[in-house]
Protein backbone atom coordinates (compact mmCIF):
# COMPACT_ATOMS: atom_id res chain seq x y z
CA UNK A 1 90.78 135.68 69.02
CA UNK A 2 94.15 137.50 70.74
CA UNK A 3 92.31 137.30 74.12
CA UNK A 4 90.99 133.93 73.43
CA UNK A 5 94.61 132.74 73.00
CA UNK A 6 95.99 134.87 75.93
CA UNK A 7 93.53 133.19 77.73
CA UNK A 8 94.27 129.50 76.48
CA UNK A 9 97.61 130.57 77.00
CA UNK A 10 97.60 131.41 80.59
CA UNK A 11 95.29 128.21 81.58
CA UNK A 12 98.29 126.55 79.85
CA UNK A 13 100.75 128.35 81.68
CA UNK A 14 98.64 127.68 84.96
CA UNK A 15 99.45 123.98 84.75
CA UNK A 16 102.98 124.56 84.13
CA UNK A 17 103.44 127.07 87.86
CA UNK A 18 101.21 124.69 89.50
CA UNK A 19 103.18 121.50 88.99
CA UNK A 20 106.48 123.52 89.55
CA UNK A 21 104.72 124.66 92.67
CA UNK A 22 104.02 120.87 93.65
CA UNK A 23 108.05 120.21 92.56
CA UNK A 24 109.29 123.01 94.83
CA UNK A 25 106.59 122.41 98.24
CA UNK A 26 108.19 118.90 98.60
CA UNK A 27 111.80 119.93 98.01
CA UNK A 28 111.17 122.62 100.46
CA UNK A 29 109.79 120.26 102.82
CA UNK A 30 113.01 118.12 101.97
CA UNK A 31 115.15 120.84 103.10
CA UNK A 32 113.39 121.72 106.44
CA UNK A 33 113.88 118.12 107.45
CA UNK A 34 117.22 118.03 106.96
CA UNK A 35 118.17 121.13 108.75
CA UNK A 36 115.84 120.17 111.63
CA UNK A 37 117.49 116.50 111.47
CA UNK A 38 120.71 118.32 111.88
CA UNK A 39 119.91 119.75 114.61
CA UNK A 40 118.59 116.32 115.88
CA UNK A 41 121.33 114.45 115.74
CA UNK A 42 123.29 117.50 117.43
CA UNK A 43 120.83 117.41 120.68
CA UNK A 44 120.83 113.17 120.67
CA UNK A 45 124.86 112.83 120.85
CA UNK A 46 124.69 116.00 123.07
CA UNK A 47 122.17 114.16 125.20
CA UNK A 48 124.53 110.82 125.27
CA UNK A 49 127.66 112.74 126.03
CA UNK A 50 125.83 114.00 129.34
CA UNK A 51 125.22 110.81 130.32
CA UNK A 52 128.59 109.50 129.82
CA UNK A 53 130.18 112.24 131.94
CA UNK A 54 127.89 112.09 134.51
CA UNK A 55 128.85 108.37 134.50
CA UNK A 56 132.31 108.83 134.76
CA UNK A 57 131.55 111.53 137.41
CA UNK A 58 130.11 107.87 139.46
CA UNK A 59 132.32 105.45 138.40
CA UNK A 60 135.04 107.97 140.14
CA UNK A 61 133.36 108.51 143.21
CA UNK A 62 132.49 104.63 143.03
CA UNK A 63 129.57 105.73 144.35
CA UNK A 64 127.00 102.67 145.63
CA UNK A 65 130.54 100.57 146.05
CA UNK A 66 130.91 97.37 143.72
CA UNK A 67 127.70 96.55 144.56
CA UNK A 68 125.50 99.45 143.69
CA UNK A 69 127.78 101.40 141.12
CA UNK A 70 126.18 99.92 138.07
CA UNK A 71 122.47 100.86 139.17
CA UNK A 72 123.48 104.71 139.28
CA UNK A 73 124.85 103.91 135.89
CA UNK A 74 122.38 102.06 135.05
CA UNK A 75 120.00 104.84 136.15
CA UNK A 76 121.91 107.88 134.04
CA UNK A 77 122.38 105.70 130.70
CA UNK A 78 118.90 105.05 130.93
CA UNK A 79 117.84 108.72 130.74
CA UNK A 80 120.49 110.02 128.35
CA UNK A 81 119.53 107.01 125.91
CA UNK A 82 115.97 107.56 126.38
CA UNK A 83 116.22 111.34 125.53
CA UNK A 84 118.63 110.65 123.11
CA UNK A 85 116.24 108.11 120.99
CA UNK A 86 113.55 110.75 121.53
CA UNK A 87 115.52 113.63 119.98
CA UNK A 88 117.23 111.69 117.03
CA UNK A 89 113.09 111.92 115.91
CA UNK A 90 112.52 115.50 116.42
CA UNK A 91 110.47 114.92 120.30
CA UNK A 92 111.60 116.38 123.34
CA UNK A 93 113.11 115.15 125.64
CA UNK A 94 110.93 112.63 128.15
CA UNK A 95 113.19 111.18 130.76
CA UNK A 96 114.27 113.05 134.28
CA UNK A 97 117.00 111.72 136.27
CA UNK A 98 115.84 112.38 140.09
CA UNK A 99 118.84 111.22 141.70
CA UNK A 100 117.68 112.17 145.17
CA UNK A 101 117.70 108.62 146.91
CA UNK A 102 113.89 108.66 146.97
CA UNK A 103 111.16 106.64 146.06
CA UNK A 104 111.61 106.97 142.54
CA UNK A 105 114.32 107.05 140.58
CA UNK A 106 113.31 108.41 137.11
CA UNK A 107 110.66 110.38 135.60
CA UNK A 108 108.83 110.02 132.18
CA UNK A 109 106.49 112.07 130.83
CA UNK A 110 104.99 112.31 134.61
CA UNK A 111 105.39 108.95 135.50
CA UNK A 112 107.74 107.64 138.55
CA UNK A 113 109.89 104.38 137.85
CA UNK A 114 112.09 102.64 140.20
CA UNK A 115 114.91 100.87 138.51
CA UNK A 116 115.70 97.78 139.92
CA UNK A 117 119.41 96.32 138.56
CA UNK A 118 120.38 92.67 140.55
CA UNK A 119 122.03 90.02 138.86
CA UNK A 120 120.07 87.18 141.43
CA UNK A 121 116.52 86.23 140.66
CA UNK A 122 115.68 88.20 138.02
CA UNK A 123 115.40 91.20 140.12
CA UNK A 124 112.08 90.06 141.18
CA UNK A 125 113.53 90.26 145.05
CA UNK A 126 114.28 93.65 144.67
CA UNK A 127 111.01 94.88 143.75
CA UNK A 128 109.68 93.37 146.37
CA UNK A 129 111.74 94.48 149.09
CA UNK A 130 110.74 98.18 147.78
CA UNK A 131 106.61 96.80 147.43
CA UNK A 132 107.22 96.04 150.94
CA UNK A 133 108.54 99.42 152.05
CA UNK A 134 106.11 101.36 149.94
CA UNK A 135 103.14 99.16 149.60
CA UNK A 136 101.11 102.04 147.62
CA UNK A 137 103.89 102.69 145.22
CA UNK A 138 101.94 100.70 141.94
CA UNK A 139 98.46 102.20 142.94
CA UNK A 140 99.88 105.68 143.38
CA UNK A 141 100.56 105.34 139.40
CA UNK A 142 104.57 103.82 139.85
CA UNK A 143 106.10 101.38 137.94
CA UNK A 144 109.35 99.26 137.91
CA UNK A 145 111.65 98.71 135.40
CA UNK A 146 114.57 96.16 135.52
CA UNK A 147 117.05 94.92 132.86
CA UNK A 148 115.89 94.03 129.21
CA UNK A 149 117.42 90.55 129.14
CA UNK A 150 115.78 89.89 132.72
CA UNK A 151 112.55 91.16 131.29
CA UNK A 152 112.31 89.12 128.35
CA UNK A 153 113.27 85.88 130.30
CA UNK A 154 110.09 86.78 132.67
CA UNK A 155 107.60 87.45 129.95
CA UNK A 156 109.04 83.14 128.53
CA UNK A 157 108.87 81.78 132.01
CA UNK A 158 105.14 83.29 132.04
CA UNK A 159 104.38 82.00 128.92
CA UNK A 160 104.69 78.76 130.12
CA UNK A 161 102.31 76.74 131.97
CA UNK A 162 102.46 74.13 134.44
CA UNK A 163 102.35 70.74 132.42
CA UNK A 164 104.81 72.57 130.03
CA UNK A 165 107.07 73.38 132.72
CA UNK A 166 107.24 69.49 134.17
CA UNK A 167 108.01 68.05 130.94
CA UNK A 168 110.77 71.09 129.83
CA UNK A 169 114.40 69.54 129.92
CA UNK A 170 116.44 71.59 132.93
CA UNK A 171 119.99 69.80 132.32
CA UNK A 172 120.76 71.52 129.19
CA UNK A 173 120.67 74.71 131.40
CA UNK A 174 117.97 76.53 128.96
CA UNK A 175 115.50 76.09 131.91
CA UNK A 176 115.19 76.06 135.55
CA UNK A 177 112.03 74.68 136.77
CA UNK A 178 113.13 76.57 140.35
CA UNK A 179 113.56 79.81 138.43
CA UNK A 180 110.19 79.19 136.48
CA UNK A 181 108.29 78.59 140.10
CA UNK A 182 110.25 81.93 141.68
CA UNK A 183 108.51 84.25 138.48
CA UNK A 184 104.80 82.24 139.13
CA UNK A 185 104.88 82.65 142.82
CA UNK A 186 105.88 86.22 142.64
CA UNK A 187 103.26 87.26 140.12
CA UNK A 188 100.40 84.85 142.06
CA UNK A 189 101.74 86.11 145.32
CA UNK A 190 101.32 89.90 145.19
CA UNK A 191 99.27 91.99 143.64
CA UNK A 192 101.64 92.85 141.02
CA UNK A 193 100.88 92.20 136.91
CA UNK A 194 103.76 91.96 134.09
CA UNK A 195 102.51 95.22 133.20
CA UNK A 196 103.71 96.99 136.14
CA UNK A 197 107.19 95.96 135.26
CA UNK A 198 109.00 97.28 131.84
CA UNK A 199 111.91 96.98 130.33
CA UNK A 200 114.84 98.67 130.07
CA UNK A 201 116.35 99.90 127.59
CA UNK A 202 120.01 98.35 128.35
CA UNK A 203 120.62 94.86 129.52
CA UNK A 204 122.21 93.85 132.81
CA UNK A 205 125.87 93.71 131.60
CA UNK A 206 125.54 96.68 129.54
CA UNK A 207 125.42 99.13 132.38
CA UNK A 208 128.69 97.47 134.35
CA UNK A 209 131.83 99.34 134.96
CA UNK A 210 134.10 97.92 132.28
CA UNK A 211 131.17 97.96 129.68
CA UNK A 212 129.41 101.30 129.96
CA UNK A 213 131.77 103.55 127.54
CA UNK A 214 131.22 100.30 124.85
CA UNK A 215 127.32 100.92 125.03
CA UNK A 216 127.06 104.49 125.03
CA UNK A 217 129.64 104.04 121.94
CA UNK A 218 127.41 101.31 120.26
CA UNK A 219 124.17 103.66 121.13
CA UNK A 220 125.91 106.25 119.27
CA UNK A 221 126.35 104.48 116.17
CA UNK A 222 123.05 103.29 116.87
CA UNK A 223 121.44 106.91 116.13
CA UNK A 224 123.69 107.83 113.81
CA UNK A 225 122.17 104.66 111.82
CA UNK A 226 118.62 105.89 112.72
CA UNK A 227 119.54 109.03 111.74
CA UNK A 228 120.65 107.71 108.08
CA UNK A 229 117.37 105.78 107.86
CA UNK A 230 115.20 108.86 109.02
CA UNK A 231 117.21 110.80 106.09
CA UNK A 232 116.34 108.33 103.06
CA UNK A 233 112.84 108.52 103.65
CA UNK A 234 112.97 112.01 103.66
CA UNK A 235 114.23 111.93 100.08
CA UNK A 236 112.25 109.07 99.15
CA UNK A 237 109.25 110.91 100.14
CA UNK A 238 110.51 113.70 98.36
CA UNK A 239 110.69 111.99 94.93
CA UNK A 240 107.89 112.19 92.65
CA UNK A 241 105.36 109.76 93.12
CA UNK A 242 102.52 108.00 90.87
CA UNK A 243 99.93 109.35 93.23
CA UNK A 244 100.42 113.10 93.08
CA UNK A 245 100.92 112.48 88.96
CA UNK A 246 97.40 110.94 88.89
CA UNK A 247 96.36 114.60 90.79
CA UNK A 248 98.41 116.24 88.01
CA UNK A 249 96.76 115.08 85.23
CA UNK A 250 93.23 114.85 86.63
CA UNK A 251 93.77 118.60 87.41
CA UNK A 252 95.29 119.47 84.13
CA UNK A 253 92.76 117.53 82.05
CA UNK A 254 89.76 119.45 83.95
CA UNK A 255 90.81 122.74 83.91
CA UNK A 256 91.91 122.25 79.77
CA UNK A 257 88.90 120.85 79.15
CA UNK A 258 86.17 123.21 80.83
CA UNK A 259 88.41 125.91 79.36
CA UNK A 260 87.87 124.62 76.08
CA UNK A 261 84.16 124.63 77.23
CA UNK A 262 84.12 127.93 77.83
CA UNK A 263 85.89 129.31 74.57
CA UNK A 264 83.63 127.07 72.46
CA UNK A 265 80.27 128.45 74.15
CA UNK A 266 81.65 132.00 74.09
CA UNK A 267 82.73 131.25 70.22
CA UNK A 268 78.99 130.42 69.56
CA UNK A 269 77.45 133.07 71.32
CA UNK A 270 80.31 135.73 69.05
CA UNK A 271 78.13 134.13 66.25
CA UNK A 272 75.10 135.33 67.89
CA UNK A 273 73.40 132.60 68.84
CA UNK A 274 71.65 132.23 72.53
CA UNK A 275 72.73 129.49 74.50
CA UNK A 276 68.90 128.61 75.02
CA UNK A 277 68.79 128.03 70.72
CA UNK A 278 71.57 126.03 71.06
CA UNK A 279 71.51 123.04 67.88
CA UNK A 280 72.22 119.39 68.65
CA UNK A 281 75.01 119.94 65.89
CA UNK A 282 76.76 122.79 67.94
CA UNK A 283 76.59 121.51 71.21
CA UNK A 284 78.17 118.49 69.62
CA UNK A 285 80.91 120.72 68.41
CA UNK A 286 80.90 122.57 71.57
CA UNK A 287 81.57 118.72 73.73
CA UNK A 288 83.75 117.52 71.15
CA UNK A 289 85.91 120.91 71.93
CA UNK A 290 85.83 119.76 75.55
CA UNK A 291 86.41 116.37 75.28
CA UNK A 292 89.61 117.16 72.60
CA UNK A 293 90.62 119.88 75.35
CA UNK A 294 90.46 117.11 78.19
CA UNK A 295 92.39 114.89 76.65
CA UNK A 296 95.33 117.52 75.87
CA UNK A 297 94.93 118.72 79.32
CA UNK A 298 95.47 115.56 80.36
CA UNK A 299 98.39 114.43 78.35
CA UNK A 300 99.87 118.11 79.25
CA UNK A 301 99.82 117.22 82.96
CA UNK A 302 101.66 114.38 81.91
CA UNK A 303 104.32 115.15 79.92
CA UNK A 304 104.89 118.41 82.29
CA UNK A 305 105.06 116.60 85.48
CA UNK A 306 107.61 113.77 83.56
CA UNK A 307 110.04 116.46 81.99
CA UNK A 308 110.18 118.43 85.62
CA UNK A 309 110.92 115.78 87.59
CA UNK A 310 113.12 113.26 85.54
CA UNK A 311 114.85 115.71 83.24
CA UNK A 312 116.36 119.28 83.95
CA UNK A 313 113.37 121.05 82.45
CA UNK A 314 111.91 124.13 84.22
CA UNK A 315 107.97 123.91 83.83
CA UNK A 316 107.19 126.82 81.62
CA UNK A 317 109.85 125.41 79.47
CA UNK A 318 108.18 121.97 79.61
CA UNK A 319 104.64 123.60 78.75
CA UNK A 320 106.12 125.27 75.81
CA UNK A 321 107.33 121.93 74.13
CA UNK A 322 104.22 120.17 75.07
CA UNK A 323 102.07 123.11 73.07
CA UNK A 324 104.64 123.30 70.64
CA UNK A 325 104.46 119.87 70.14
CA UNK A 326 100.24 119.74 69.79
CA UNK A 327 100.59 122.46 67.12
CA UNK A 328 103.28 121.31 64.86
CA UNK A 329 101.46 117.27 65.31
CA UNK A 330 98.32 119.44 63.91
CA UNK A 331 99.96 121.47 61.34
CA UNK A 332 101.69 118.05 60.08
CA UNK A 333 97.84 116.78 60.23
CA UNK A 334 97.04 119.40 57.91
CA UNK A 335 99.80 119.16 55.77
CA UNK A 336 99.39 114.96 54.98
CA UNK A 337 96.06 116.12 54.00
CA UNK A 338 97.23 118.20 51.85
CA UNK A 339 95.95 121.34 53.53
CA UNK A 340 99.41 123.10 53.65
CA UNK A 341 101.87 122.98 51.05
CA UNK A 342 106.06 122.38 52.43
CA UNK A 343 106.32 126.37 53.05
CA UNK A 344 103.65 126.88 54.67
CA UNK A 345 104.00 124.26 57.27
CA UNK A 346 107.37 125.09 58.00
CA UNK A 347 106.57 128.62 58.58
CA UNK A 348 103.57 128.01 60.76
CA UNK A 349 105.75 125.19 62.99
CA UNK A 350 108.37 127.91 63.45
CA UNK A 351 105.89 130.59 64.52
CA UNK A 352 103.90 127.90 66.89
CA UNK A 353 106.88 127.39 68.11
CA UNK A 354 108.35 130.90 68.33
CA UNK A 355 104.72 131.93 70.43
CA UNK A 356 105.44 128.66 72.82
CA UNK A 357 108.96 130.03 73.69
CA UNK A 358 107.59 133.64 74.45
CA UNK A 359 105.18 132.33 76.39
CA UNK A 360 107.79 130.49 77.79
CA UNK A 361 110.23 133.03 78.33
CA UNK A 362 107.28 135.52 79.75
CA UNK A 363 106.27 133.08 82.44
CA UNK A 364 109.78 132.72 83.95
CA UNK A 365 110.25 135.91 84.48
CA UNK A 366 106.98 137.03 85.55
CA UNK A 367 107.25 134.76 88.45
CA UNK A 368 110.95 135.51 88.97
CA UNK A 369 109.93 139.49 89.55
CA UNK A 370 106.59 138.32 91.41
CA UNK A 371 107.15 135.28 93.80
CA UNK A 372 103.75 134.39 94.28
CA UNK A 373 102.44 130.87 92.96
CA UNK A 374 101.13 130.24 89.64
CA UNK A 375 100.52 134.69 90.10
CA UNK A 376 103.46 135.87 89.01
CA UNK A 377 103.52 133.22 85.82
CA UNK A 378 100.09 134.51 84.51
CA UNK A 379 101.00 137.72 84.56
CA UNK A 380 104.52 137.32 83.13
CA UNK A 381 102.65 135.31 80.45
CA UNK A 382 100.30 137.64 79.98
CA UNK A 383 102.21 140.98 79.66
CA UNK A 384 104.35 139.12 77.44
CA UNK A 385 102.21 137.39 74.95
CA UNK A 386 100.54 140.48 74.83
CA UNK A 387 103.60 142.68 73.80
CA UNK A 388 104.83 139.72 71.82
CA UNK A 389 101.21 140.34 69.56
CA UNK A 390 101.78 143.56 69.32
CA UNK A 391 105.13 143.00 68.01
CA UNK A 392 104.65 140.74 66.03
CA UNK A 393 101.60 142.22 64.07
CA UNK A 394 102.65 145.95 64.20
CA UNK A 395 106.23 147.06 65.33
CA UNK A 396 108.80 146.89 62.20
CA UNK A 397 111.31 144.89 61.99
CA UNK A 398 113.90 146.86 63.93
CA UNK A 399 111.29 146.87 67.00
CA UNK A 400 110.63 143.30 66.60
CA UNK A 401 114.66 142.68 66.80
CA UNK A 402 114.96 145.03 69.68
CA UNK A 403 112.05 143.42 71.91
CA UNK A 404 113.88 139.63 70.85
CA UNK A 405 117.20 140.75 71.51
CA UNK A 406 115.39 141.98 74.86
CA UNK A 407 114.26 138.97 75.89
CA UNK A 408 117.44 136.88 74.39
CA UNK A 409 119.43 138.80 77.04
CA UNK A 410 116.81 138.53 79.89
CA UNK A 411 117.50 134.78 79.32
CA UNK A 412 120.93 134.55 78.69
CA UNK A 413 121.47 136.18 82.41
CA UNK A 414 119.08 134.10 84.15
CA UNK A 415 120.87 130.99 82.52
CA UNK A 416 123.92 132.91 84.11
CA UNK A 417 122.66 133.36 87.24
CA UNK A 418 121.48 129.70 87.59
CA UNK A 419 124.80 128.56 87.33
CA UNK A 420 126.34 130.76 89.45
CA UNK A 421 124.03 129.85 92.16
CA UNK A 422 124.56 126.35 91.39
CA UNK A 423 128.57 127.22 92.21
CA UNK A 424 127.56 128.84 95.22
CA UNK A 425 126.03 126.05 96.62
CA UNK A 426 128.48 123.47 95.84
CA UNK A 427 130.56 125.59 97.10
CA UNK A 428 128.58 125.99 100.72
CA UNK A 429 128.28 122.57 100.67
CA UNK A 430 131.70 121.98 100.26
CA UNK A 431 132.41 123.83 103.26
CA UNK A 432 129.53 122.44 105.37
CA UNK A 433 130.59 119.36 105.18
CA UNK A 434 134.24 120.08 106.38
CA UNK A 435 132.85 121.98 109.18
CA UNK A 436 131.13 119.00 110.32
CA UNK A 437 134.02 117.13 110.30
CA UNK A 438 136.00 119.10 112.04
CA UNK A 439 132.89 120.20 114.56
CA UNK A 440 132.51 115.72 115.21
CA UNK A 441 136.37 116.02 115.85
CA UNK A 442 135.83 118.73 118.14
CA UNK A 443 133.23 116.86 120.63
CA UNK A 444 135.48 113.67 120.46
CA UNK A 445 135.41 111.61 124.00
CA UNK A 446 138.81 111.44 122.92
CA UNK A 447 140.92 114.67 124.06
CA UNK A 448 143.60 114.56 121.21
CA UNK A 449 140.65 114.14 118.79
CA UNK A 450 139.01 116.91 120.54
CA UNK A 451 142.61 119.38 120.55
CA UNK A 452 143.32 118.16 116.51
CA UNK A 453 139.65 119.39 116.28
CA UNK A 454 139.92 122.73 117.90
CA UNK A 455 142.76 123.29 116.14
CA UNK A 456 141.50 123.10 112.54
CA UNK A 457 138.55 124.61 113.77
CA UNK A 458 140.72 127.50 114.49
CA UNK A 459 142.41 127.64 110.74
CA UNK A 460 138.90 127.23 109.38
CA UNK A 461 137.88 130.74 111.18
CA UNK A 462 140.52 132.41 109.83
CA UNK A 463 142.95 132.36 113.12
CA UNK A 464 146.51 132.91 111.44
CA UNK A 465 148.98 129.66 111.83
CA UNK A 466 151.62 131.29 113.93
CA UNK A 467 148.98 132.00 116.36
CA UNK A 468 147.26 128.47 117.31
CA UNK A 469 149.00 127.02 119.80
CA UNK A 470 148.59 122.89 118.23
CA UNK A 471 151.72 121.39 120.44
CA UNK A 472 152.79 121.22 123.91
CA UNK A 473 155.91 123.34 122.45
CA UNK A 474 153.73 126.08 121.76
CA UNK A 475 151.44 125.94 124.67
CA UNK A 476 154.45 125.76 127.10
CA UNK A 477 156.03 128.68 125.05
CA UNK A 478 152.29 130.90 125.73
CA UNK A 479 152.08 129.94 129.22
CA UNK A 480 155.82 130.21 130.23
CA UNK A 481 157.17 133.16 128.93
C-alpha cells in the first residue's frame, strides 16, 4: 500500500509540474519577445534616424535643385521607413537605397523600382518618359512606384467607366473628366497594367522640404504605437486561455484515471486472482475505480490550472489542497455516516493534510535541486514521501521533530529567497527603465536633448559630478586651460 500511494502520489504530483511547466513555457516565451521587441524598436528608430540624416545631408547640398530635391528625399524616406516597418516586427531589413543615378532607384528583396515623384499628371508622364528610354524595364522584372495619394486617385479614376465618367459632376472639382481620360489613355496606350505601378509609402507632400522632419517624426510615433500593439498581444497571448485548460484537464483526467486502472487491477491480482478469471462484479469495481479516478483527475486539472494562474499559488502547493481537499470531503463522507466518530475525523483530516503538505514541500524542492520538468518533482516527491513514511511510522518523536523542523526551515528560506528575488527585480526594473529614458534622451534629433542625455548617462555610470563637463562653463574651462 506505501508504494501504491507513492505512486498515486507522484501521478498527482505529475499534474501539478506539468501545468507549472505549461505556466512557465509561455511566460518564457513572454520574456523572449520582449527582449527581442527591445531590440526592435532599437534597430526601427535607428533605421529612421539614418534616413533623416542622410536627408538633411540632401536638403544641404540641395541636391536635384527645387525641382528634384524632394525625389532624393523621397527616395531615402522611402527606404528608412520601409526597413524601419520591417524591423519594428522582428524581419530584416528589405529596402536598398542605390543612389547611383541609374535605372533603378531602390531595391527590395531583389526587385528594382524606379520612384517617380511629379506633382503634374499623376506622375503618369514620368513613367513614361523612363518606358520610353528603357522600353524593357517592366519585362526585365522592374516596377514603378509613385506617391500614395497619386496612387489611390489612379486605382478611382480606373474604377470608373465611360458612361460613369460622362454623367460625374466636374465643377465641384472632385473630378476631372480630362484627368480621368489622361489615366485611360495611358493604361490603353502602353503596355503597362496598374500592377506594375505601387504605392508608396509617403504621399506627395510628405516628402517636401519643409515637411520631411514632420513625417519621419509622425513615422516615429507611428512604430512606437505598433510597437505598443505588438507588446499587448504578447501578454495577451501569454495569459491563460480556455483552450490549453480544456488540454489540462483532459490530460489530468486520463492519466488519474488509467492510474486508478492500474492500482485497481494490480489490487485484484495482490488477491490472487488472474486477470483472465476476472468476475463481472470486480471488473465493475475495477471501472468504477477508473471512472471515480477520471473524474478527480479531471477536477484536479482544474482546480490546479485555476489556483496557478489567477491566484499566487505555486502548483505543488495547489495539488496539495486539491488532495487535501478530496480526502477531508471523504473523511467528512464517512463521518455523516457515522463511520468516524468527532476524534477520529479530525485526526485523519490533519494527517491527510499533513501527507499533502509533504508531498508538497518534497516536490518543490526536488525540482528546485533538479531543473528538469515534471523530473525533478517526482523525485523530490518521492524521496520525500518516502522518508516522510518512514518517519512517521518508525523514527520517535525527537526524529520526527528533527526531519519537520528540517523541512520547516527548507521552506522558510525558499519563502526568503522568493522575496528577495522579487526585490531584485523590481529593483532591475527600476533601473531599466531609467536607463531607457535617459538612452531615448541620448539619441534625441534634438542636440540639447541629446547633451542633457549624455550627461545623466554619465552620473548613471558612476562618472563623479565634478568631472562631467554639463555647461559651456565647464567645457570652455576643459578645453581652455
Amino acid at each position: 500500500m506505501a508504494v501504491e500511494k507513492v505512486i498515486k502520489s507522484n501521478q498527482e504530483q505529475a499534474v501539478a509540474s506539468w501545468v507549472n511547466y505549461l505556466n512557465q513555457l509561455r511566460l518564457d516565451r513572454l520574456v523572449e519577445f520582449m527582449q527581442n521587441q527591445d531590440l526592435n524598436l532599437q534597430d526601427s528608430m535607428a533605421d529612421l534616424d539614418k534616413a533623416f540624416s542622410q536627408i538633411n545631408d540632401l536638403i544641404s547640398s540641395n541636391r536635384g535643385g527645387e525641382k528634384g530635391l524632394h525625389g532624393f528625399i523621397a527616395e531615402a524616406a522611402e527606404v528608412g521607413i520601409g526597413n524601419a516597418r520591417e524591423n519594428i516586427l522582428g524581419n530584416p531589413d528589405k529596402y536598398t537605397w542605390l543612389n547611383d543615378n541609374g535605372v533603378s532607384d531602390l531595391l527590395r528583396d531583389g526587385v528594382e523600382l524606379q520612384q517617380k515623384f511629379y506633382q503634374s499628371d499623376l506622375s503618369l508622364r514620368a513613367i513614361a518618359a523612363h518606358l520610353e528610354k528603357y522600353p524593357d524595364y517592366i519585362s526585365n522584372g522592374g516596377k514603378y512606384q509613385i506617391p500614395k495619394d497619386q496612387y489611390e486617385k489612379i486605382q478611382e479614376l480606373l474604377s470608373i467607366s465611360k458612361d460613369e465618367a460622362n454623367k460625374m459632376p466636374t465643377s465641384d472639382g472632385t473630378f476631372s473628366l480630362k484627368q480621368w481620360k489622361m489615366v485611360h489613355d495611358f493604361f490603353e496606350s502602353r503596355e503597362i497594367r496598374i500592377s506594375d505601378v505601387e504605392p508608396s509609402k509617403l504621399e506627395y507632400k510628405e516628402v517636401q522640404r519643409e515637411q520631411i522632419e514632420i513625417t519621419i517624426k509622425n513615422e516615429k510615433h507611428s512604430l512606437k504605437d505598433t510597437d505598443s500593439e505588438l507588446r499587448n498581444q504578447a501578454r495577451k497571448d501569454a495569459t491563460p486561455t480556455l483552450n490549453e485548460a480544456v488540454k489540462v484537464v483532459g490530460v489530468a483526467a486520463a492519466l488519474e484515471g488509467g492510474t486508478a486502472l492500474t492500482l485497481s487491477i494490480v489490487k485484484k491480482k495482490k488477491e490472487g486472482k488472474n486477470i483472465k478469471d476476472f468476475s463481472s462484479d470486480d471488473w465493475k469495481e475495477i471501472f468504477k475505480d477508473a471512472g471515480v479516478g477520471t473524474v478527480k483527475g479531471g477536477i484536479r486539472g482544474a482546480s490546479i490550472y485555476a489556483l496557478t494562474n489567477y491566484t499566487a499559488t505555486p502548483a505543488a502547493m495547489a495539488n496539495a489542497i486539491v488532495t487535501a481537499s478530496f480526502g477531508v470531503a471523504e473523511q467528512a463522507h464517512l463521518y455523516r455516516k457515522g463511520e468516524l466518530d468527532e476524534t477520529q475525523f479530525i485526526s485523519n483530516a490533519e494527517m491527510l493534510c499533513l501527507d499533502a503538505s509533504i508531498s508538497a514541500i518534497s516536490s518543490f524542492i526536488g525540482q528546485a535541486v533538479i531543473p528538469i520538468p515534471i523530473v525533478g518533482a517526482l523525485i523530490g516527491n518521492t524521496v520525500g514521501t518516502t522518508l516522510y513514511k518512514i518517519a512517521k511510522d518508525g523514527l520517535s518523536d525527537k526524529e520526527r521533530e528533527l526531519i519537520k523542523s528540517y523541512l520547516d526551515d527548507i521552506e522558510t528560506l525558499r519563502a526568503n529567497l522568493d522575496r528577495q528575488y522579487q526585490d531584485l527585480v523590481a529593483a532591475i526594473q527600476k533601473e531599466y527603465e531609467t536607463y531607457m529614458l535617459i538612452l531615448e534622451k541620448l539619441y534625441s534629433v534634438d542636440y540639447m536633448k541629446a547633451f542633457e542625455g549624455s550627461c545623466e548617462m554619465a552620473k548613471l555610470c558612476g562618472v563623479p559630478s565634478e568631472e562631467i563637463l554639463d555647461s559651456k562653463e565647464s567645457i570652455a574651462d576643459y578645453f581652455l586651460s
